[in-house]
PDB file of N, CA and C in Angstrom:
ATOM      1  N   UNK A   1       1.286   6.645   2.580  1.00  0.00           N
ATOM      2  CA  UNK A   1       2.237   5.844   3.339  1.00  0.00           C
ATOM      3  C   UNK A   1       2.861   6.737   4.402  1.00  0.00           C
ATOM      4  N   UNK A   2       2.583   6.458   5.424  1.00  0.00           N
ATOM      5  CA  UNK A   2       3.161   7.299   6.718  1.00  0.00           C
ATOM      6  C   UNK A   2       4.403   6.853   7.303  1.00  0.00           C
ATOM      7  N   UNK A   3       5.325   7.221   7.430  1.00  0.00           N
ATOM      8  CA  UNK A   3       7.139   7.300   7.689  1.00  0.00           C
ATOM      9  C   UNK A   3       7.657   8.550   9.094  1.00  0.00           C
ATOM     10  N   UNK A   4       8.280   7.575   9.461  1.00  0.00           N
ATOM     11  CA  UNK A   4       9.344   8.514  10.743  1.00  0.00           C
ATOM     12  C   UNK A   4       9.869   9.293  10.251  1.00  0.00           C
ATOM     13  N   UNK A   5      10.115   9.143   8.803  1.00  0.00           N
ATOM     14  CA  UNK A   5      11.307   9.725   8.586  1.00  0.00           C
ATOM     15  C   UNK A   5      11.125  11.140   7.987  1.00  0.00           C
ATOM     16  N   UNK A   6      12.090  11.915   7.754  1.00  0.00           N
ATOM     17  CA  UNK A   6      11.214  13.291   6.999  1.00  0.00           C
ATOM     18  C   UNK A   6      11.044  13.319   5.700  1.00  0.00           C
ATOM     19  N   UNK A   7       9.829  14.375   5.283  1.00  0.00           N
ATOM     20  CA  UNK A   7       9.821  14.096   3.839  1.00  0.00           C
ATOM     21  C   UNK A   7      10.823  14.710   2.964  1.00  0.00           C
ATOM     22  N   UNK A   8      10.909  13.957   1.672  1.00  0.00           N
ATOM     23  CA  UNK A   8      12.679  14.489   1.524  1.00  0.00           C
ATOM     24  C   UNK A   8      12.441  15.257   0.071  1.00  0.00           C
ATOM     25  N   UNK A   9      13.468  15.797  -0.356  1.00  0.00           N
ATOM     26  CA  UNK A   9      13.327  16.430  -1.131  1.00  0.00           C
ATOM     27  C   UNK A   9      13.629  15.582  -2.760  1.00  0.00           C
ATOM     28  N   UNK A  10      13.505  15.401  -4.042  1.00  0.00           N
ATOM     29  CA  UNK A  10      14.197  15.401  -5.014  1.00  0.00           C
ATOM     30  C   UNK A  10      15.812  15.175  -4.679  1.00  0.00           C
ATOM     31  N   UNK A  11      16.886  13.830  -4.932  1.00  0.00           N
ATOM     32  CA  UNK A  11      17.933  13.709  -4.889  1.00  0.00           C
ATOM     33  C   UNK A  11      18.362  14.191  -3.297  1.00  0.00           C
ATOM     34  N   UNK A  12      17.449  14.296  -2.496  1.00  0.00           N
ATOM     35  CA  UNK A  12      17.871  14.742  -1.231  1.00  0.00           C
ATOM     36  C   UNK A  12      18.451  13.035  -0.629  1.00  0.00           C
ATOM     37  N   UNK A  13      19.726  13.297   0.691  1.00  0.00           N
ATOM     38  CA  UNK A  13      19.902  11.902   1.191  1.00  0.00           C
ATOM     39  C   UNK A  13      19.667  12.006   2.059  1.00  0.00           C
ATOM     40  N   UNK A  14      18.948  10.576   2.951  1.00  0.00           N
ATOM     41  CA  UNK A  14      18.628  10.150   4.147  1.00  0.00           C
ATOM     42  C   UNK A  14      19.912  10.186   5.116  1.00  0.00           C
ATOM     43  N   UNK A  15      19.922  10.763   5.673  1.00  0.00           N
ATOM     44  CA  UNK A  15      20.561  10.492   7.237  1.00  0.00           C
ATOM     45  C   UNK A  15      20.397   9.354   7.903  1.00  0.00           C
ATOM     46  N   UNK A  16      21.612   8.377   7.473  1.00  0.00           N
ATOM     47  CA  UNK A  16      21.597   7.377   8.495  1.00  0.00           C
ATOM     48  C   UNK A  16      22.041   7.382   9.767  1.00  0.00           C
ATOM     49  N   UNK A  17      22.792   8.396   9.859  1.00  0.00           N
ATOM     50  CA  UNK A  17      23.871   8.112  11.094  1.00  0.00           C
ATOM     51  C   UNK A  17      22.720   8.168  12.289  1.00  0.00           C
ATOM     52  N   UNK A  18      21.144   8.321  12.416  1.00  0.00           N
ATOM     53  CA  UNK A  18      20.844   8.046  13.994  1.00  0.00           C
ATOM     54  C   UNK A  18      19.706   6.823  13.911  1.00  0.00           C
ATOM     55  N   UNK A  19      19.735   6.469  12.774  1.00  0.00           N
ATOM     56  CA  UNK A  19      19.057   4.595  12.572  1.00  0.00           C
ATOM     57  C   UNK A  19      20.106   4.178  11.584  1.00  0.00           C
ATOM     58  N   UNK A  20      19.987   2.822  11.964  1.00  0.00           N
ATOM     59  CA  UNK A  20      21.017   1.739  11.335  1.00  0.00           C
ATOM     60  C   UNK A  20      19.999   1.446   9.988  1.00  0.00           C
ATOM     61  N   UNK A  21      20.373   0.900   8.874  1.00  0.00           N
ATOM     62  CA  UNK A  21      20.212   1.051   7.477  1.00  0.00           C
ATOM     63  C   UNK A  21      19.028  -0.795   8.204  1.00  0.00           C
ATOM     64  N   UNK A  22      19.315  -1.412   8.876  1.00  0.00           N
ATOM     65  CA  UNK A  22      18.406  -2.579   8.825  1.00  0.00           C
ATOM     66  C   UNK A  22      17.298  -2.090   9.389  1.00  0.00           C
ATOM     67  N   UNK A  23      17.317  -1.377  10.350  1.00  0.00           N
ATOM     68  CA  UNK A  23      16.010  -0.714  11.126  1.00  0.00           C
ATOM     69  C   UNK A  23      14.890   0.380  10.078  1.00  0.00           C
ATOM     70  N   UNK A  24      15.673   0.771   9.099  1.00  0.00           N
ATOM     71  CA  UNK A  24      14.878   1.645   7.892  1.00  0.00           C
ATOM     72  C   UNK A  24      14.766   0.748   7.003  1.00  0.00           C
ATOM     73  N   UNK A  25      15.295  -0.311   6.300  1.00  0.00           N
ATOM     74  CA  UNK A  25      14.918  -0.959   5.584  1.00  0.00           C
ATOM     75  C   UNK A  25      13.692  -1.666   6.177  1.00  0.00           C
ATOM     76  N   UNK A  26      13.600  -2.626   7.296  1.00  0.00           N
ATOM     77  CA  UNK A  26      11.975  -3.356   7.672  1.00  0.00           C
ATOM     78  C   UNK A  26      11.042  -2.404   7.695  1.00  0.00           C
ATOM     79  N   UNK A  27      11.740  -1.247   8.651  1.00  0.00           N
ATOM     80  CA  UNK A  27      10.449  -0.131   8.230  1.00  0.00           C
ATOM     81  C   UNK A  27       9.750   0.171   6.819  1.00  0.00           C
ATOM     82  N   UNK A  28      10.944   0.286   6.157  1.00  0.00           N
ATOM     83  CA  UNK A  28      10.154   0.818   4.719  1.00  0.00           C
ATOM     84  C   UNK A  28       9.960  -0.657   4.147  1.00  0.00           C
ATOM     85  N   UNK A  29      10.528  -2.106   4.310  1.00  0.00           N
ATOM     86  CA  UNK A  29       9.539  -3.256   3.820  1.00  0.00           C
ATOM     87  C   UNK A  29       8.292  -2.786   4.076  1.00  0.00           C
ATOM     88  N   UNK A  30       7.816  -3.118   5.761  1.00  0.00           N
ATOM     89  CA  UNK A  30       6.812  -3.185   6.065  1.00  0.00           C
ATOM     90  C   UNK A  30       5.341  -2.342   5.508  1.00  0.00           C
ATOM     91  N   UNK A  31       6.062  -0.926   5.409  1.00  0.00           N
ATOM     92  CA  UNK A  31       5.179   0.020   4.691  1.00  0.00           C
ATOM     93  C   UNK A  31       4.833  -0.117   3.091  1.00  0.00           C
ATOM     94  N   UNK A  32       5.997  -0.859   2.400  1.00  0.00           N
ATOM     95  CA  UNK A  32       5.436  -1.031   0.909  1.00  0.00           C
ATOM     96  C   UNK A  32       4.756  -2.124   1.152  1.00  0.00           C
ATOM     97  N   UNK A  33       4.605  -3.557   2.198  1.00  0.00           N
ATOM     98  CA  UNK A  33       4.034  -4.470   2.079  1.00  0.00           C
ATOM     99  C   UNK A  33       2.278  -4.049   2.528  1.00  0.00           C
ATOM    100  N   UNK A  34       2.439  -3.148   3.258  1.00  0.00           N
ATOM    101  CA  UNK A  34       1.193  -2.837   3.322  1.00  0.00           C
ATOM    102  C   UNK A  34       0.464  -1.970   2.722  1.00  0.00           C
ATOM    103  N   UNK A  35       1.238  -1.273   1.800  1.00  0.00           N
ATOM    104  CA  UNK A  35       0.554  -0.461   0.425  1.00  0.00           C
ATOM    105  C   UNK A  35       0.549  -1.853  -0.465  1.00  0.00           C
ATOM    106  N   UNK A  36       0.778  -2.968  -0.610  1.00  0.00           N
ATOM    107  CA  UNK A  36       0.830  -3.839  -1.701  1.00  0.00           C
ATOM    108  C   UNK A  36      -0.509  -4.731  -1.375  1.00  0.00           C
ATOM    109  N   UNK A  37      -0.686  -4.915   0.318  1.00  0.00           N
ATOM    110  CA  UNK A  37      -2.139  -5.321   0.744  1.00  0.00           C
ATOM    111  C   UNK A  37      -3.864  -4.577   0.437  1.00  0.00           C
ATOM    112  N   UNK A  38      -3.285  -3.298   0.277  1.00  0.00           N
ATOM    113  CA  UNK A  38      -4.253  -2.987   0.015  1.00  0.00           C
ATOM    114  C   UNK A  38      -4.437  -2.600  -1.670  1.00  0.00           C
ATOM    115  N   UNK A  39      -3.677  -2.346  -1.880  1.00  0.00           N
ATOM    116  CA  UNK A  39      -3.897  -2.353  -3.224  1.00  0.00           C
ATOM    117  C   UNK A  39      -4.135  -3.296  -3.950  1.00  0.00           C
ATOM    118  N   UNK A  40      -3.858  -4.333  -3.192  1.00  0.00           N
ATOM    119  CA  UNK A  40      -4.564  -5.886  -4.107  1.00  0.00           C
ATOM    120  C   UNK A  40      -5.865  -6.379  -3.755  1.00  0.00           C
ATOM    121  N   UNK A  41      -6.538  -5.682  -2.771  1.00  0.00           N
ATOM    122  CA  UNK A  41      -7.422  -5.750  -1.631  1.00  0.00           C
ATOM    123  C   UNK A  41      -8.303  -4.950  -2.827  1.00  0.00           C
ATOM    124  N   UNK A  42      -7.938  -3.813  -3.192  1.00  0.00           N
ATOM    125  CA  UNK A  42      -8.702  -2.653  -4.174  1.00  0.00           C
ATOM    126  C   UNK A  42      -9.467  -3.558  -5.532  1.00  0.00           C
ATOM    127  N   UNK A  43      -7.646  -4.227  -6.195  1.00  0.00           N
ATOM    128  CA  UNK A  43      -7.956  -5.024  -7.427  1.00  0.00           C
ATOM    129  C   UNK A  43      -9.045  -6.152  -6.957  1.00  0.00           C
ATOM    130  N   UNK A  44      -8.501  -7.106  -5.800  1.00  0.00           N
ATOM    131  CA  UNK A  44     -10.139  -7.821  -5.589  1.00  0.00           C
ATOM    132  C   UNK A  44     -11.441  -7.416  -5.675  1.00  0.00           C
ATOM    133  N   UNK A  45     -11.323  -6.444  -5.312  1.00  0.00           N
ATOM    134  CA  UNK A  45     -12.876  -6.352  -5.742  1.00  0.00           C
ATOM    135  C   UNK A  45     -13.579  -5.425  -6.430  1.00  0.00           C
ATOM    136  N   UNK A  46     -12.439  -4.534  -7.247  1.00  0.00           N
ATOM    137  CA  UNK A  46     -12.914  -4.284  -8.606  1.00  0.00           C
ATOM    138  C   UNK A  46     -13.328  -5.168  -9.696  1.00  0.00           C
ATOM    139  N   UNK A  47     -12.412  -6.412  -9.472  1.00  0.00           N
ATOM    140  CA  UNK A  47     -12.494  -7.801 -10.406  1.00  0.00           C
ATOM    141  C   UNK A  47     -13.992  -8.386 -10.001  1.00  0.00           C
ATOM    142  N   UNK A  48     -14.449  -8.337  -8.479  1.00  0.00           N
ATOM    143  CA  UNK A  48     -15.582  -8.982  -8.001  1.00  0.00           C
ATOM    144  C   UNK A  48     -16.799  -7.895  -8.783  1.00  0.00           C
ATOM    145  N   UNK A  49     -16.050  -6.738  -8.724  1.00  0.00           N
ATOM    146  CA  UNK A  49     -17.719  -5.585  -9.198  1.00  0.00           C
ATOM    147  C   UNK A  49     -17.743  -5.877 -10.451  1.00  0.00           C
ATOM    148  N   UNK A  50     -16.343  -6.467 -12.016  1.00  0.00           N
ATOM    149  CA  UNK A  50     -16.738  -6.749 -12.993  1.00  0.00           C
ATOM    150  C   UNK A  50     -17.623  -7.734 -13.335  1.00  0.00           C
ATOM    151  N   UNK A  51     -17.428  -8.608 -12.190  1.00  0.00           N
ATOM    152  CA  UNK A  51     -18.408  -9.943 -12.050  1.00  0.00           C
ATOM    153  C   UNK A  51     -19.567  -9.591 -12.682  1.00  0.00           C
ATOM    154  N   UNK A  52     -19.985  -8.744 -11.763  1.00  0.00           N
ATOM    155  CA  UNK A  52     -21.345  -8.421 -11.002  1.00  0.00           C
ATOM    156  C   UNK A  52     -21.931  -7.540 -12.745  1.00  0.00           C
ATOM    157  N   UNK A  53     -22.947  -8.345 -13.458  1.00  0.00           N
ATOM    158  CA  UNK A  53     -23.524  -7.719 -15.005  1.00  0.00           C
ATOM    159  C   UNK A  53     -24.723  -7.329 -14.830  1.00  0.00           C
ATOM    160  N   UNK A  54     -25.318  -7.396 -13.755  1.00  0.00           N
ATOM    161  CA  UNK A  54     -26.583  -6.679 -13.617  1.00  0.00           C
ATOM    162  C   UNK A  54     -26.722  -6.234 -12.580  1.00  0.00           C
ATOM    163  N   UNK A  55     -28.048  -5.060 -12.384  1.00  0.00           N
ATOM    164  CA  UNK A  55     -28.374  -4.458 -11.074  1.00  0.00           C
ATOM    165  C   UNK A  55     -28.824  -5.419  -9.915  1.00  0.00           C
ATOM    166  N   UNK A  56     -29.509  -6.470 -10.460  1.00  0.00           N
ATOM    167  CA  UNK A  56     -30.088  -7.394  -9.718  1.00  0.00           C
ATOM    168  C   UNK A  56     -28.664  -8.042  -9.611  1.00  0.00           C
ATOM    169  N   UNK A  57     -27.641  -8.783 -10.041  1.00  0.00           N
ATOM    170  CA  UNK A  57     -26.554  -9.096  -9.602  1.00  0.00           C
ATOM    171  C   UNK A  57     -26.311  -8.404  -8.606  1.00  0.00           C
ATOM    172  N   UNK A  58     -26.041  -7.385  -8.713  1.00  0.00           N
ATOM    173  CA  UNK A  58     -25.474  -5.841  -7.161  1.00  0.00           C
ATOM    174  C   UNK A  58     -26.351  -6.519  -6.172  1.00  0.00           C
ATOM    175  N   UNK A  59     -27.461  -6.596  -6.160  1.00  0.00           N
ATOM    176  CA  UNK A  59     -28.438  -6.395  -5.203  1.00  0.00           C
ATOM    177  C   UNK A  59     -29.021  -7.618  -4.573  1.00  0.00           C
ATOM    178  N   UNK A  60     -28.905  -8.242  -5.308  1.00  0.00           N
ATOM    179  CA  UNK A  60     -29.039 -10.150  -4.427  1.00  0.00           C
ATOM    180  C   UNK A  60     -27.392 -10.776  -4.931  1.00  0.00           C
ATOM    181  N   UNK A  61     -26.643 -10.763  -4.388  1.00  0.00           N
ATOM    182  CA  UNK A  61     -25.107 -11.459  -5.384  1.00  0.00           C
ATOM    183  C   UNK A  61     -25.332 -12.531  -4.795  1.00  0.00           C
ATOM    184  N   UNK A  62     -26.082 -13.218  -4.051  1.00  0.00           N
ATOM    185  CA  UNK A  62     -25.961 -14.867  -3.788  1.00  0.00           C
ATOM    186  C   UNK A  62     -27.153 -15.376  -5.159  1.00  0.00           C
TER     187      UNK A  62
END
């Protein structure tokens, strides 16, 4: 997950005073929503490869 912001330490605090707390919050929505896209993106189609019970399944899946 890639961030403006710096990487922080253990119990370290963010510096708000040069972004407003709404401008870091959508930011960091936006970034967990798109770690949550792909990671469900991952589970799809691990679930699709359990499908899949044979080699010939893999290899013709229609």
């Amino acid at each position: 997950m890639k961030s403006n912001s710096q990487n922080l330490e253990p119990n370290e605090v963010i510096n708000f005073e040069t972004r407003s707390f709404s401008e870091f919050d959508s930011e960091l929505f936006n970034e967990v929503a798109n770690e949550v896209k792909i990671l469900n993106n991952s589970l799809n189609k691990l679930q699709n490869l359990k499908e899949l019970n044979t080699i010939e399944d893999i290899l013709n899946p229609n």
